[in-house]
PDB file of N, CA and C in Angstrom:
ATOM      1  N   UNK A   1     -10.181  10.718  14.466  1.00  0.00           N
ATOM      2  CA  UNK A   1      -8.980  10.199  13.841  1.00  0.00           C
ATOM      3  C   UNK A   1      -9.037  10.271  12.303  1.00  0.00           C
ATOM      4  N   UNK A   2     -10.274   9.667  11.632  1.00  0.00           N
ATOM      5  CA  UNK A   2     -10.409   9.723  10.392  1.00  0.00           C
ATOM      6  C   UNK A   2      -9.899  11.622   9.672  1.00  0.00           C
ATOM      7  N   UNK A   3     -10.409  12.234  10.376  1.00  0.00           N
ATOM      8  CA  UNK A   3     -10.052  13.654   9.818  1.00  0.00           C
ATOM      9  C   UNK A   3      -8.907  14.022   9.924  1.00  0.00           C
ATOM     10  N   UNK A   4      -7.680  13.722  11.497  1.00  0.00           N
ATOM     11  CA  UNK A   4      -6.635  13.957  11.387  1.00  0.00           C
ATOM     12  C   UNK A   4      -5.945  13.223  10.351  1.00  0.00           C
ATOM     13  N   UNK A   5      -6.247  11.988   9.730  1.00  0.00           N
ATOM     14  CA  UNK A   5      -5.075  11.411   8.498  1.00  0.00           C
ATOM     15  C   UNK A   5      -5.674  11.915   7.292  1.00  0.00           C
ATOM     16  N   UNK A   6      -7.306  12.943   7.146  1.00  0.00           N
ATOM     17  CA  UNK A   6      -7.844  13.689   6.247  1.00  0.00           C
ATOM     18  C   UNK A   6      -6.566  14.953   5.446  1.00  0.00           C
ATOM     19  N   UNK A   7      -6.460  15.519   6.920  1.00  0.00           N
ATOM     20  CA  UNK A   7      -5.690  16.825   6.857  1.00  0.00           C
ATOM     21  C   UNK A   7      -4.535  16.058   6.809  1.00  0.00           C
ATOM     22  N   UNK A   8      -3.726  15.553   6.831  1.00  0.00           N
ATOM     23  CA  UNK A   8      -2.379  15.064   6.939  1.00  0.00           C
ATOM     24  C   UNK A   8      -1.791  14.985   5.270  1.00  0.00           C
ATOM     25  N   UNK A   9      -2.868  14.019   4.813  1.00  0.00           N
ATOM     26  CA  UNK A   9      -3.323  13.719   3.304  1.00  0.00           C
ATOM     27  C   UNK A   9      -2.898  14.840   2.827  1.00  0.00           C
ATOM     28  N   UNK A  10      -3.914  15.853   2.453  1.00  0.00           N
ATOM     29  CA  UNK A  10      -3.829  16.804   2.491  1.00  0.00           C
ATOM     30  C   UNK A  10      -2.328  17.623   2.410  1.00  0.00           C
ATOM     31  N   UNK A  11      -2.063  17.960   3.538  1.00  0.00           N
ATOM     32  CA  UNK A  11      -0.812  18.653   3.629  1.00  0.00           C
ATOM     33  C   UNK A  11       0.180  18.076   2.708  1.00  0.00           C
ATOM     34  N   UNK A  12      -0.290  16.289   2.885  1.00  0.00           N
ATOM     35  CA  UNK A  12       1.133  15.884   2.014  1.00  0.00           C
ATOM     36  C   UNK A  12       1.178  16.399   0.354  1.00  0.00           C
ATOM     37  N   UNK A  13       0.249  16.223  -0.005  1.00  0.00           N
ATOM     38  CA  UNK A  13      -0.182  16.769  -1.073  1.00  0.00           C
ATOM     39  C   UNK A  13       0.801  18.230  -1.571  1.00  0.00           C
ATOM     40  N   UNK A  14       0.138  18.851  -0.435  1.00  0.00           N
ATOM     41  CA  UNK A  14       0.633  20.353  -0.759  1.00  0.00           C
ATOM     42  C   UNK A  14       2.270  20.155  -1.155  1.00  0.00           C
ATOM     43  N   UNK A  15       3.226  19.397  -0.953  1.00  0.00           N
ATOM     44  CA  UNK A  15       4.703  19.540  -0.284  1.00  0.00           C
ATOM     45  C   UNK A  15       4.956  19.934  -1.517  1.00  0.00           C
ATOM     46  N   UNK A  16       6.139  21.124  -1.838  1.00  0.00           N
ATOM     47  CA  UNK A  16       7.043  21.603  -2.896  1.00  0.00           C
ATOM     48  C   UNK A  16       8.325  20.334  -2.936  1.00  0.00           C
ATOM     49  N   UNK A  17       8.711  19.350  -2.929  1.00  0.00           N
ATOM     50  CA  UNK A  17       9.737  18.566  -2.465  1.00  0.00           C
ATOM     51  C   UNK A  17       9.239  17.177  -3.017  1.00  0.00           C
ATOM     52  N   UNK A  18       9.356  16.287  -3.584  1.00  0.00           N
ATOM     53  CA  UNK A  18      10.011  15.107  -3.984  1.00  0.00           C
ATOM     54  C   UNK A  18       9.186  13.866  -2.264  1.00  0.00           C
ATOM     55  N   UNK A  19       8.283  12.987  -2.224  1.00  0.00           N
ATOM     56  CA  UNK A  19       8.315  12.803  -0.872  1.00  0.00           C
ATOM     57  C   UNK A  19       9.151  11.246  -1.567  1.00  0.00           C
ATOM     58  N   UNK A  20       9.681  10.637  -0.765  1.00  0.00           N
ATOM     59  CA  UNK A  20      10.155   9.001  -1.127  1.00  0.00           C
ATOM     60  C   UNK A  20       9.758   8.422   0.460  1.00  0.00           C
ATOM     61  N   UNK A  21       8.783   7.299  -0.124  1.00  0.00           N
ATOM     62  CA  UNK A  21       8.698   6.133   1.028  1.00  0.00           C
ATOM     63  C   UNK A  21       9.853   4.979   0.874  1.00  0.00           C
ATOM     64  N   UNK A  22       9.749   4.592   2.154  1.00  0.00           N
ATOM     65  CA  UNK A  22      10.692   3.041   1.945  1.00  0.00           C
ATOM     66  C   UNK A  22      10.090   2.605   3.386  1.00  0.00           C
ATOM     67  N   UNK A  23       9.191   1.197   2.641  1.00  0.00           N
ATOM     68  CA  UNK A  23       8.806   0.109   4.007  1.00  0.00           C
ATOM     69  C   UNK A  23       9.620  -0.943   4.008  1.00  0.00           C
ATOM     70  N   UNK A  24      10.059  -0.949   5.442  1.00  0.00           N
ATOM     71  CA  UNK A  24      11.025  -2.084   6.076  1.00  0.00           C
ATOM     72  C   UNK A  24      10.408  -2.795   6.506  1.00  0.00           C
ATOM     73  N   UNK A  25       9.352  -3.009   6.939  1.00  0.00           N
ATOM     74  CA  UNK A  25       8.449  -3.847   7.463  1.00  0.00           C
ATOM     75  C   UNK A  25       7.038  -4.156   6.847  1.00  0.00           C
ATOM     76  N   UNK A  26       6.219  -3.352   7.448  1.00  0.00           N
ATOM     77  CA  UNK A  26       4.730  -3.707   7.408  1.00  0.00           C
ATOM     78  C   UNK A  26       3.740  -1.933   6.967  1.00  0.00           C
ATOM     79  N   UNK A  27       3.433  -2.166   5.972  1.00  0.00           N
ATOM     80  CA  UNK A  27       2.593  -0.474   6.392  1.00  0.00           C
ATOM     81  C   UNK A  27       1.290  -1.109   5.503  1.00  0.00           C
ATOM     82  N   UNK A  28       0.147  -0.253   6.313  1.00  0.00           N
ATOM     83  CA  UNK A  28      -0.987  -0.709   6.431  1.00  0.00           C
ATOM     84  C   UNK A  28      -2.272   0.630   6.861  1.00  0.00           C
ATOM     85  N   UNK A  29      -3.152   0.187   6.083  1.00  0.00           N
ATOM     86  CA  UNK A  29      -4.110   0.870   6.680  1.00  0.00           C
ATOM     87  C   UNK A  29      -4.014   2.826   6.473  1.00  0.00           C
ATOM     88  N   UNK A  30      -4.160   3.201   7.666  1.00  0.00           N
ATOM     89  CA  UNK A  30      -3.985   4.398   7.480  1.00  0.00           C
ATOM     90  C   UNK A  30      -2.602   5.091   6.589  1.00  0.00           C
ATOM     91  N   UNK A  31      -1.505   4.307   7.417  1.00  0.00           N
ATOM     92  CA  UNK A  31       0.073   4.753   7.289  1.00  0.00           C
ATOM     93  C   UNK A  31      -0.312   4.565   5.690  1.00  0.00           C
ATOM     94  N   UNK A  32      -0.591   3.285   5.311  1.00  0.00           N
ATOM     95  CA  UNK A  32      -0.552   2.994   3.691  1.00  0.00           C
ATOM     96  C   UNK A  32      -0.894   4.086   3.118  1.00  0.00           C
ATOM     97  N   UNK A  33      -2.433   4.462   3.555  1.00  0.00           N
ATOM     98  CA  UNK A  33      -2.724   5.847   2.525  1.00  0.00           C
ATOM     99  C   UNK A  33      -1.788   7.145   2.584  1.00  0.00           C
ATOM    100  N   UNK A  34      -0.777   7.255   3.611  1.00  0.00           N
ATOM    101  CA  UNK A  34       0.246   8.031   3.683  1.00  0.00           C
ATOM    102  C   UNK A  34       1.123   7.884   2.575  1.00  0.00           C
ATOM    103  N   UNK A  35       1.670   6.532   2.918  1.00  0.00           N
ATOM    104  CA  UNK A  35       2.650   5.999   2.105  1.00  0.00           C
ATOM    105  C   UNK A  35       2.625   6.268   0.626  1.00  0.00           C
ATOM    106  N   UNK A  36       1.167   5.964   0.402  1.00  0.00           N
ATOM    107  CA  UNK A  36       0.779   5.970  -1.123  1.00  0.00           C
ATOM    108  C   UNK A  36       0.531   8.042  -1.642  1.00  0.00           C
ATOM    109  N   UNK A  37       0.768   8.115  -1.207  1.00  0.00           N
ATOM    110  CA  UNK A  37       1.119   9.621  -1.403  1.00  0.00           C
ATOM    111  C   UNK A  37       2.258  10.381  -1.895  1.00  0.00           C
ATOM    112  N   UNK A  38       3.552   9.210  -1.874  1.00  0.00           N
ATOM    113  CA  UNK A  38       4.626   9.499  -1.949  1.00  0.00           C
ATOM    114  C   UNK A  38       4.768   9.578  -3.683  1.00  0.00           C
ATOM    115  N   UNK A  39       6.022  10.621  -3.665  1.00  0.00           N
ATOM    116  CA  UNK A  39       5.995  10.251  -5.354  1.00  0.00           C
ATOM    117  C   UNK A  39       7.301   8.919  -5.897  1.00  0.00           C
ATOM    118  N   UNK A  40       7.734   8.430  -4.681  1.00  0.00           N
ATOM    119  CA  UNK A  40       8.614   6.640  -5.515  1.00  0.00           C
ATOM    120  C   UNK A  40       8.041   6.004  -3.857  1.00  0.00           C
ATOM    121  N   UNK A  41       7.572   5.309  -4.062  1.00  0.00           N
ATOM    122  CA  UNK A  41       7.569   3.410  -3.035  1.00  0.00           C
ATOM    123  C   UNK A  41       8.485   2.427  -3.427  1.00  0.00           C
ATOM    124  N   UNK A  42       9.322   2.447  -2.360  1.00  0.00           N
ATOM    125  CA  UNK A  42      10.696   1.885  -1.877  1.00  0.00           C
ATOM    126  C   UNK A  42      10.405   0.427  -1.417  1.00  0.00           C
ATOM    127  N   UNK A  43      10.039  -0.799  -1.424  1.00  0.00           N
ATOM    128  CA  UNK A  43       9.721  -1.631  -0.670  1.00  0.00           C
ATOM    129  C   UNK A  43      10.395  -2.599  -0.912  1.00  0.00           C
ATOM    130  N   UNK A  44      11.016  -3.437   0.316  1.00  0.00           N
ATOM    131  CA  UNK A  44      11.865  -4.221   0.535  1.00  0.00           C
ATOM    132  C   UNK A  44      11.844  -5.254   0.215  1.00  0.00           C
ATOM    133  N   UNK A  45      11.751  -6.389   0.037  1.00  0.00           N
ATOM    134  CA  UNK A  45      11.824  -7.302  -0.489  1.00  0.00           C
ATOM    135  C   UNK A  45      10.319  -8.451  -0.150  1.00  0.00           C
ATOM    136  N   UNK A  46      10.514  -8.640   1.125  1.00  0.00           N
ATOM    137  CA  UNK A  46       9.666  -9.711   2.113  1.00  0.00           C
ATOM    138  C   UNK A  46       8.447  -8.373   2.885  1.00  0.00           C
ATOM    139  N   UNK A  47       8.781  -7.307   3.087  1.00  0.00           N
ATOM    140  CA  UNK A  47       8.040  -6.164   3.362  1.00  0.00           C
ATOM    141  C   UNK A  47       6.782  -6.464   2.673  1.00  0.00           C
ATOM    142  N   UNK A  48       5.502  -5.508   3.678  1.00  0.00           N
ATOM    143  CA  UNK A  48       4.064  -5.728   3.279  1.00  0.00           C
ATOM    144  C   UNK A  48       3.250  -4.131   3.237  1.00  0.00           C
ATOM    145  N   UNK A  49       2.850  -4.543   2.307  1.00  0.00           N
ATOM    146  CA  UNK A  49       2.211  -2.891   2.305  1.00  0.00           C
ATOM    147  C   UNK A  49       0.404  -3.246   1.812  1.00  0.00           C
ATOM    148  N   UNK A  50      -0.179  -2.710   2.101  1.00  0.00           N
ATOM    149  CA  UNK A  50      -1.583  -2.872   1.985  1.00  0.00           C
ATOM    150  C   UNK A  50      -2.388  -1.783   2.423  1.00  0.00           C
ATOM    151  N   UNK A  51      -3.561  -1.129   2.343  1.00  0.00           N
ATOM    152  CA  UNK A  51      -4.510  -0.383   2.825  1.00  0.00           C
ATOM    153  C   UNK A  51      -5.706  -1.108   3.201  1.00  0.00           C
ATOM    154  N   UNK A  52      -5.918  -2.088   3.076  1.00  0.00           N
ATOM    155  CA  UNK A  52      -7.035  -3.175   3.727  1.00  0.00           C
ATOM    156  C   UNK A  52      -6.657  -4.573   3.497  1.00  0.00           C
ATOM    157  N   UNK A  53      -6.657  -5.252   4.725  1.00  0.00           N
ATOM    158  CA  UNK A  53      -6.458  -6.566   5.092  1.00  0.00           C
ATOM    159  C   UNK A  53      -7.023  -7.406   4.058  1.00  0.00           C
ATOM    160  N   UNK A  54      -6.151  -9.018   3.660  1.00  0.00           N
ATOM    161  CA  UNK A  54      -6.793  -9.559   3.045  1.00  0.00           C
ATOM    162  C   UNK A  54      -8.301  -9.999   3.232  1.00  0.00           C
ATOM    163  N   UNK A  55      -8.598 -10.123   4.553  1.00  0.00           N
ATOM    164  CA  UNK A  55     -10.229 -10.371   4.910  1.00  0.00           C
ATOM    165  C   UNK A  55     -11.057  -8.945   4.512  1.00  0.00           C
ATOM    166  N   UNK A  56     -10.772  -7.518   4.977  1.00  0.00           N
ATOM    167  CA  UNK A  56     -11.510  -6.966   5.044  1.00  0.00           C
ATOM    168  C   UNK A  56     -11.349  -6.668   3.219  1.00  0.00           C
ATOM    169  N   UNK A  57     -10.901  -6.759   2.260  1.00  0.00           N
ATOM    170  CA  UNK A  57     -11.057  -7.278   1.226  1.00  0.00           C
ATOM    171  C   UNK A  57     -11.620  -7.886   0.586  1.00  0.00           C
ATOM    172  N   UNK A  58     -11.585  -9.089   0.983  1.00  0.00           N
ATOM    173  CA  UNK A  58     -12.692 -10.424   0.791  1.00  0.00           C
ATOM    174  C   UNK A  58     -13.981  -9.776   1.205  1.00  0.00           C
ATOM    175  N   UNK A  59     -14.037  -9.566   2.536  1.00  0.00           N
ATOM    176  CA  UNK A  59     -15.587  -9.072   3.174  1.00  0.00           C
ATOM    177  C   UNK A  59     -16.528  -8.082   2.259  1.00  0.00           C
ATOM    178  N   UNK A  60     -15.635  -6.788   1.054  1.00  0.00           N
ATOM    179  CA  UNK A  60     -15.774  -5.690   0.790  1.00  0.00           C
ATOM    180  C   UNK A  60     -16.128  -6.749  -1.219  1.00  0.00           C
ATOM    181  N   UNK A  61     -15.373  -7.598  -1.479  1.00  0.00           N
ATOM    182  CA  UNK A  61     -15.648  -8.059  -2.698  1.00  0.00           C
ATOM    183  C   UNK A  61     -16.862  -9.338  -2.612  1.00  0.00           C
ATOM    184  N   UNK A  62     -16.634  -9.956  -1.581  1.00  0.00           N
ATOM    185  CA  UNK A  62     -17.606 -11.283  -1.751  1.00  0.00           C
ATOM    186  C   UNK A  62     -18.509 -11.488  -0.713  1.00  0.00           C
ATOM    187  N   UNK A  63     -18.784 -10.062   0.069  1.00  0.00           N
ATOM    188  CA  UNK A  63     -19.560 -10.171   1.321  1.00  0.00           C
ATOM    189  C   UNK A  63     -18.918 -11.647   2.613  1.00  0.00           C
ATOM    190  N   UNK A  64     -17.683 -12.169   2.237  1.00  0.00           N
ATOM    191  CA  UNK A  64     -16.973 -12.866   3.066  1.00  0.00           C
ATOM    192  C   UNK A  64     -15.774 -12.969   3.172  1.00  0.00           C
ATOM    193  N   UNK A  65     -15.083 -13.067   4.662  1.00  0.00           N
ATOM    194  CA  UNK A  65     -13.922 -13.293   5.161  1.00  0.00           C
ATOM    195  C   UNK A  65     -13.534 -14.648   4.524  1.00  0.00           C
ATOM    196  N   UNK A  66     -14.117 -15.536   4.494  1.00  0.00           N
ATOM    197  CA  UNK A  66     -13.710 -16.874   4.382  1.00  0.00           C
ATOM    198  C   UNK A  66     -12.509 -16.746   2.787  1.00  0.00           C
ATOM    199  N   UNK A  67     -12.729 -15.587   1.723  1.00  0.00           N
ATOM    200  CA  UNK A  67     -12.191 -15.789   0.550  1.00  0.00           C
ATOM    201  C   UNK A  67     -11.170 -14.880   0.963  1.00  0.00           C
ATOM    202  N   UNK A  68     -10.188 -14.799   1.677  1.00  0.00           N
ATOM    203  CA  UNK A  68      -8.998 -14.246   2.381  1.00  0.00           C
ATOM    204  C   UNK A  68      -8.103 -14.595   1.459  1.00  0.00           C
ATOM    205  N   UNK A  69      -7.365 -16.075   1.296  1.00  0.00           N
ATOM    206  CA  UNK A  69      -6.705 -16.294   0.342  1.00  0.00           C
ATOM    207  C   UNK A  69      -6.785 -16.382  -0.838  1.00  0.00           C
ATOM    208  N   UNK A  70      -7.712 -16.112  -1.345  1.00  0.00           N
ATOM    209  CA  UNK A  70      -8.339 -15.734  -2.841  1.00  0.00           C
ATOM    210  C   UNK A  70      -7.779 -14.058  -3.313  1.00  0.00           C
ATOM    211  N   UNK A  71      -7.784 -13.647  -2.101  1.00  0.00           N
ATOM    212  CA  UNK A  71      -7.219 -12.310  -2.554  1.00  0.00           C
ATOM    213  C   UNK A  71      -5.782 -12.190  -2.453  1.00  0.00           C
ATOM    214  N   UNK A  72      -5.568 -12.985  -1.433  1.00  0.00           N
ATOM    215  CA  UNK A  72      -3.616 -12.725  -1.733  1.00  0.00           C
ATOM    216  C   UNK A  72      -2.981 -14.089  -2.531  1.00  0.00           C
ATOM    217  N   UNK A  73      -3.394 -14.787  -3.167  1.00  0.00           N
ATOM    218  CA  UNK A  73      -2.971 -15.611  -4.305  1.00  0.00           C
ATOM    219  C   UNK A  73      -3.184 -14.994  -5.763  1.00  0.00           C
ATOM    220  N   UNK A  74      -4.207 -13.837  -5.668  1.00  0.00           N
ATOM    221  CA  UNK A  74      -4.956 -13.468  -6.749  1.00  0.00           C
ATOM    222  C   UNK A  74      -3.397 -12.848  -7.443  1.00  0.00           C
ATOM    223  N   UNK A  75      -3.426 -13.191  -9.390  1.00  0.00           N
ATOM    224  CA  UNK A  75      -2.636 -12.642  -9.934  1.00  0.00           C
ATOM    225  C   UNK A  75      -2.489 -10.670  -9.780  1.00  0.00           C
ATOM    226  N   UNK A  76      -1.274 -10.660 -10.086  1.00  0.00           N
ATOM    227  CA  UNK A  76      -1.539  -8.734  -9.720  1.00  0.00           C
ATOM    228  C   UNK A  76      -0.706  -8.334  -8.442  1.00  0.00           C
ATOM    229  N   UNK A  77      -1.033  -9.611  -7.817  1.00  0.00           N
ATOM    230  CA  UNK A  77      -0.538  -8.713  -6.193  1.00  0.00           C
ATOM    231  C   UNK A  77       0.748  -9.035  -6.064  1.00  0.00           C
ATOM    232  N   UNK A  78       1.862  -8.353  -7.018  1.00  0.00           N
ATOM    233  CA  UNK A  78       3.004  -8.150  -6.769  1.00  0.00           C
ATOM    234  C   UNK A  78       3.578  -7.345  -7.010  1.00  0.00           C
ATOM    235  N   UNK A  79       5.046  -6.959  -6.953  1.00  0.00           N
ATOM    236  CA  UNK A  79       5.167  -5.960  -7.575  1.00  0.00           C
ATOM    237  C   UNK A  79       5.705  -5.673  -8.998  1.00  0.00           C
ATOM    238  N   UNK A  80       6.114  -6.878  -9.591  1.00  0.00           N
ATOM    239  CA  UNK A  80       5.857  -6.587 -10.921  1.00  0.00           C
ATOM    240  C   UNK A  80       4.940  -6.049 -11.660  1.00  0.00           C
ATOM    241  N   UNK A  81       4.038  -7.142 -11.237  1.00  0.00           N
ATOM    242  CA  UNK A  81       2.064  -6.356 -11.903  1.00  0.00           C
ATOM    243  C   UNK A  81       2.019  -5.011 -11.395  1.00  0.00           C
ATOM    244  N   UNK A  82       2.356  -4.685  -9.812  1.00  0.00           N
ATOM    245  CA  UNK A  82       2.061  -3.579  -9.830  1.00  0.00           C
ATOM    246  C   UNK A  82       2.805  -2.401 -10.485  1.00  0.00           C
ATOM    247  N   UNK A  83       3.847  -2.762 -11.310  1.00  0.00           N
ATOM    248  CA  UNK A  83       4.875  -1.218 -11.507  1.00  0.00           C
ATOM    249  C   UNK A  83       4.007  -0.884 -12.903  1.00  0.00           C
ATOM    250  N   UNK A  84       3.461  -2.523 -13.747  1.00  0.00           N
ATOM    251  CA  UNK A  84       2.969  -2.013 -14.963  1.00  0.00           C
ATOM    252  C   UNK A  84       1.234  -1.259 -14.943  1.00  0.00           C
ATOM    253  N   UNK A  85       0.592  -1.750 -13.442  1.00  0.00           N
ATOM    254  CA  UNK A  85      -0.674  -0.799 -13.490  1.00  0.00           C
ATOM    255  C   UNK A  85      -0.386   0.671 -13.200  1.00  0.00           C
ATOM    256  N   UNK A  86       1.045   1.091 -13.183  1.00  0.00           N
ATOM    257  CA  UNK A  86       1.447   2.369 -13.156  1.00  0.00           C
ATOM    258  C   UNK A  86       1.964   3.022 -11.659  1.00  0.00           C
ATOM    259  N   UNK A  87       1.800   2.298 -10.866  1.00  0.00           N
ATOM    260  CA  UNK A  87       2.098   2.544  -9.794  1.00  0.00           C
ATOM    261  C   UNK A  87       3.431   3.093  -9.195  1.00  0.00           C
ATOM    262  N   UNK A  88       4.061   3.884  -8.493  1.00  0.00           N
ATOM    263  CA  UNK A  88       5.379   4.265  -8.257  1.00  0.00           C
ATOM    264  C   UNK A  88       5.769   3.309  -7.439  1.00  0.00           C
ATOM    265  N   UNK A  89       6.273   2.247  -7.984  1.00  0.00           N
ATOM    266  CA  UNK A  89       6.663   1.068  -6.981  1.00  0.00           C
ATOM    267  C   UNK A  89       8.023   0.740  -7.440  1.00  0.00           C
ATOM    268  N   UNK A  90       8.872  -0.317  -6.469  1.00  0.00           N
ATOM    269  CA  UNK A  90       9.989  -0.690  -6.472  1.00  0.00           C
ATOM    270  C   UNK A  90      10.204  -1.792  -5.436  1.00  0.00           C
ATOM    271  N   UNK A  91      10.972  -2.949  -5.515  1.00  0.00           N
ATOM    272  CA  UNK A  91      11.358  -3.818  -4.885  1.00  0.00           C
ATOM    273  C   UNK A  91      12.914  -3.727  -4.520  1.00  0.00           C
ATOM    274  N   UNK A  92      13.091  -4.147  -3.186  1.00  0.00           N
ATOM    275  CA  UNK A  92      14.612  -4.345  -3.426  1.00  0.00           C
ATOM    276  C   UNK A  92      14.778  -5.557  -2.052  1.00  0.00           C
ATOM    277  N   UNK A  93      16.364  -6.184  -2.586  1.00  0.00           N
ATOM    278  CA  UNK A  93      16.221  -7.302  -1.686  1.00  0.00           C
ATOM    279  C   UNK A  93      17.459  -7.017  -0.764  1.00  0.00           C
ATOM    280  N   UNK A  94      17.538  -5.760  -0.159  1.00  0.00           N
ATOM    281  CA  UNK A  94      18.958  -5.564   0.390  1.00  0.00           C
ATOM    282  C   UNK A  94      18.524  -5.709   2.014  1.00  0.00           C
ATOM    283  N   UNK A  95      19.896  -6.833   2.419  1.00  0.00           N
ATOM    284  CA  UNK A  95      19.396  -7.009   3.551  1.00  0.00           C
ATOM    285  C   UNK A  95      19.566  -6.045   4.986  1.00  0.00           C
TER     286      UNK A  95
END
């Protein structure tokens, strides 16, 4: 599996075309590193986007799950902060 979202990567890369994401829901994990490929991120208002869980986060910074909410209270994780670390991001609240 890891190699098929390798090559996928990949391909997206290659595209002659403009890609635009927009999450309505939840994207995560693999899809995320898709997502984040795109050249604008569309994201909805209450919508969640992430490439690793707040635990497996915690687990990867403090050798523990237990600091879960330490990472999603942490300043940054929005999308304001995120448009100014440069990111192709966008919010919108349309229902």
């Amino acid at each position: 599996m890891p190699q098929a979202i390798a090559v996928n990567l990949r391909e997206m890369f290659g595209f002659r075309v403009p890609i635009i994401s927009v999450v309505i829901g939840e994207g995560g994990s693999g899809g995320a590193l898709a997502i984040g490929v795109s050249n604008k991120n569309l994201i909805m208002e209450h919508a969640v986007y992430y490439v690793a869980s707040p635990e497996a986060c915690a687990a990867i910074l403090w050798k523990s799950r237990d600091k879960a909410a330490t990472v999603c209270c942490s300043p940054g994780n929005n999308s304001p902060h995120q448009d100014k670390g440069g990111q192709p991001f966008a919010t919108s609240n349309i229902s």
